[in-house]
C-alpha atoms as a PDB file:
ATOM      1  CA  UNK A   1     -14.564 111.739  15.960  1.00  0.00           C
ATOM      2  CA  UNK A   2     -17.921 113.187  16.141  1.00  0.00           C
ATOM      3  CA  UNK A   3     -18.927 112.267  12.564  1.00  0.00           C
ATOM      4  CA  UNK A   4     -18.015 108.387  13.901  1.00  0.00           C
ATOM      5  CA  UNK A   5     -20.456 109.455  17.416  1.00  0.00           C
ATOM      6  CA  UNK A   6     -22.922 110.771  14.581  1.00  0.00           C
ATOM      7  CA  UNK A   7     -23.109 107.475  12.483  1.00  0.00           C
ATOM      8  CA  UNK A   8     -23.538 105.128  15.765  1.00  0.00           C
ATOM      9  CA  UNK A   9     -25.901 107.760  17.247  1.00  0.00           C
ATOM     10  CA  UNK A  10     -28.131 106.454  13.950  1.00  0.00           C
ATOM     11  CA  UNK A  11     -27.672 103.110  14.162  1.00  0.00           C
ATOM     12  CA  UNK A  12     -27.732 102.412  17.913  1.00  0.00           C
ATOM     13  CA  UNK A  13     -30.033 103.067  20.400  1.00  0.00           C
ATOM     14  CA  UNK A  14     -28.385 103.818  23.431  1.00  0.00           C
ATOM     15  CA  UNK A  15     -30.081 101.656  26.562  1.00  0.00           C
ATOM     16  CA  UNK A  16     -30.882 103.999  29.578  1.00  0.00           C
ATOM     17  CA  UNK A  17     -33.264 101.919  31.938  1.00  0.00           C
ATOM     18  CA  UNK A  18     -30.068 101.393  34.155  1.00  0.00           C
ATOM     19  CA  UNK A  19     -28.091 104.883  34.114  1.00  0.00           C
ATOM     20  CA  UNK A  20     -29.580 105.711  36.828  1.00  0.00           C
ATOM     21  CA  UNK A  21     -29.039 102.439  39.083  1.00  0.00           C
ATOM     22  CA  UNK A  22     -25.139 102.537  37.459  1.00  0.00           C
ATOM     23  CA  UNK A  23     -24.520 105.946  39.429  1.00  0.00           C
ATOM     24  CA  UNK A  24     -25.520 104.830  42.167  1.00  0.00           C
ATOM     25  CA  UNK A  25     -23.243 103.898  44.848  1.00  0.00           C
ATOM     26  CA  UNK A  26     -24.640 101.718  47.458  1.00  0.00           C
ATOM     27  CA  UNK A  27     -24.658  98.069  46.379  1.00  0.00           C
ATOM     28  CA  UNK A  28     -27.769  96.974  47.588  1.00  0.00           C
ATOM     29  CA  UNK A  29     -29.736  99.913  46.736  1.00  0.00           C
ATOM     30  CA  UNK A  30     -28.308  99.733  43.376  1.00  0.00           C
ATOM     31  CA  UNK A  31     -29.788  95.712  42.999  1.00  0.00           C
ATOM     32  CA  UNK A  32     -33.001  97.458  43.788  1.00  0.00           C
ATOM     33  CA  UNK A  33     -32.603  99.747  41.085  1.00  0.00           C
ATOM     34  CA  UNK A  34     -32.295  97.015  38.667  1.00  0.00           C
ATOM     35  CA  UNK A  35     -34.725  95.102  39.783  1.00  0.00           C
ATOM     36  CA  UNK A  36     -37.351  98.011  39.805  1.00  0.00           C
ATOM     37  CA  UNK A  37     -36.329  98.693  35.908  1.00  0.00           C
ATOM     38  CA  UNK A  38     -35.878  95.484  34.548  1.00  0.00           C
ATOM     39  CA  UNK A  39     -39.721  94.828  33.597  1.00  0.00           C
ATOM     40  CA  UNK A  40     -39.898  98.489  31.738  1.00  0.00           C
ATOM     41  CA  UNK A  41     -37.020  97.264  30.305  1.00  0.00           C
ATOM     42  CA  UNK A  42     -38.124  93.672  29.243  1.00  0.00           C
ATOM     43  CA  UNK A  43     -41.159  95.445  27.506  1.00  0.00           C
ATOM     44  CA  UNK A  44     -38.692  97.468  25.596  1.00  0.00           C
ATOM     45  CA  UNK A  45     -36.646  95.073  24.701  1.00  0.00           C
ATOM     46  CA  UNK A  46     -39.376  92.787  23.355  1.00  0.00           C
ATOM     47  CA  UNK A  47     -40.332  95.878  21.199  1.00  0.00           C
ATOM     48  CA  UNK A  48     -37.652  96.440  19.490  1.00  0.00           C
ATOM     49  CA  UNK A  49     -37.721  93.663  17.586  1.00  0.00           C
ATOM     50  CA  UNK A  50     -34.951  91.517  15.888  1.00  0.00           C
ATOM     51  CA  UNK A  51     -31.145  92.348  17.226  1.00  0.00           C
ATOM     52  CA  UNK A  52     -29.658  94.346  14.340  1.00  0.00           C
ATOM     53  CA  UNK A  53     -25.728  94.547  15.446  1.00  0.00           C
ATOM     54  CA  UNK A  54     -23.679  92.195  18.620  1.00  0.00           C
ATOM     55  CA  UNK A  55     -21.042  93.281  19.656  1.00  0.00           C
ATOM     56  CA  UNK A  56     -18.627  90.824  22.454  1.00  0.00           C
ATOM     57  CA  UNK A  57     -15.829  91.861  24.143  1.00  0.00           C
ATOM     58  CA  UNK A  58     -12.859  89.837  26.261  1.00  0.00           C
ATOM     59  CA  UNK A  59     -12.904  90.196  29.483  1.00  0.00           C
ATOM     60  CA  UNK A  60     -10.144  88.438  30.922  1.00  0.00           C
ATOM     61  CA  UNK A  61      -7.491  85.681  29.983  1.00  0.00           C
ATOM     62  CA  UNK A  62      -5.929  82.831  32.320  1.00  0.00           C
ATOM     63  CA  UNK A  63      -4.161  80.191  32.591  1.00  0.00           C
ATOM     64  CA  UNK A  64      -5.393  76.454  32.875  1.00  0.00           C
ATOM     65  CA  UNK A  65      -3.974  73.306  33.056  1.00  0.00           C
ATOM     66  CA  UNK A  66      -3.913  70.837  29.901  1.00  0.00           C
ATOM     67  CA  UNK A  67      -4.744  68.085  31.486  1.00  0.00           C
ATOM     68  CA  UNK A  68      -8.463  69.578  32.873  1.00  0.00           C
ATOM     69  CA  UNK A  69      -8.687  71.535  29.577  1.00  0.00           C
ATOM     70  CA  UNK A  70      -8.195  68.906  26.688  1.00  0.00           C
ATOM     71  CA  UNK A  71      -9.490  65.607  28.210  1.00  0.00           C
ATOM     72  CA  UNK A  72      -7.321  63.125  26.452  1.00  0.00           C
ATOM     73  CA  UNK A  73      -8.754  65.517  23.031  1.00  0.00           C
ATOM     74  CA  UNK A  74      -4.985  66.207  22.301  1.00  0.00           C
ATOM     75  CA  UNK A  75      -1.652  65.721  23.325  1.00  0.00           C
ATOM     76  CA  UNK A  76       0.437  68.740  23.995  1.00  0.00           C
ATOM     77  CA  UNK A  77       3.616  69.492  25.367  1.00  0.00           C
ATOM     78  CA  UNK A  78       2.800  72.717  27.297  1.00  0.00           C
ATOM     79  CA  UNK A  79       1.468  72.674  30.808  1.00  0.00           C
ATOM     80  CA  UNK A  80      -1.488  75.219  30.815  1.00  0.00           C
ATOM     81  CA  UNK A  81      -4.004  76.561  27.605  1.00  0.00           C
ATOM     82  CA  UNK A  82      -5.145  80.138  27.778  1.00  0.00           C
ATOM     83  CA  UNK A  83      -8.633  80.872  27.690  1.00  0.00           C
ATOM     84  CA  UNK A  84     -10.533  84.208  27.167  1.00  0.00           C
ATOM     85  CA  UNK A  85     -13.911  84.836  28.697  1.00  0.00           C
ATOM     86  CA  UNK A  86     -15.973  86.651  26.877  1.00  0.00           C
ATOM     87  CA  UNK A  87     -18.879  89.014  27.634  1.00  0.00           C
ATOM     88  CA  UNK A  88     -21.925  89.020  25.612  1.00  0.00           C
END
């Protein structure tokens, strides 16, 4: 496992402009902790150039109904489609 930690240690960068507003607590203070890093961080991230890796991951999947979903695109026998959203 730490050969694997090794190999994405050198090919990621990890992000820390919001580890510090992520431990904190309080909601609101936390928004101003974001808010407060996000130009340092906009610099950075114009820095660094062209994205080398993107990763997305699901975040949750639900039930809707056909006849919202497809919009006369297909007919189907089943009541509801499942969709996954997806962060970015």
């Amino acid at each position: 496992m730490k050969v694997q930690e090794e190999v994405w240690t050198h090919l990621f960068q990890k992000i820390h402009f919001l580890e510090e507003a992520h431990a904190e607590e309080n909601p609101g203070r936390q928004l101003e902790m974001i808010r407060d890093a996000a130009p340092r961080f906009k610099e950075w991230f114009r820095q660094t150039g062209t994205v080398t890796a993107f990763h997305s991951f699901d975040l949750i999947t639900l039930p809707y109904p056909r006849k919202y979903a497809l919009w006369r695109a297909a007919l189907s026998p089943v009541s509801y489609v499942w969709f996954t959203e997806t962060a970015a």
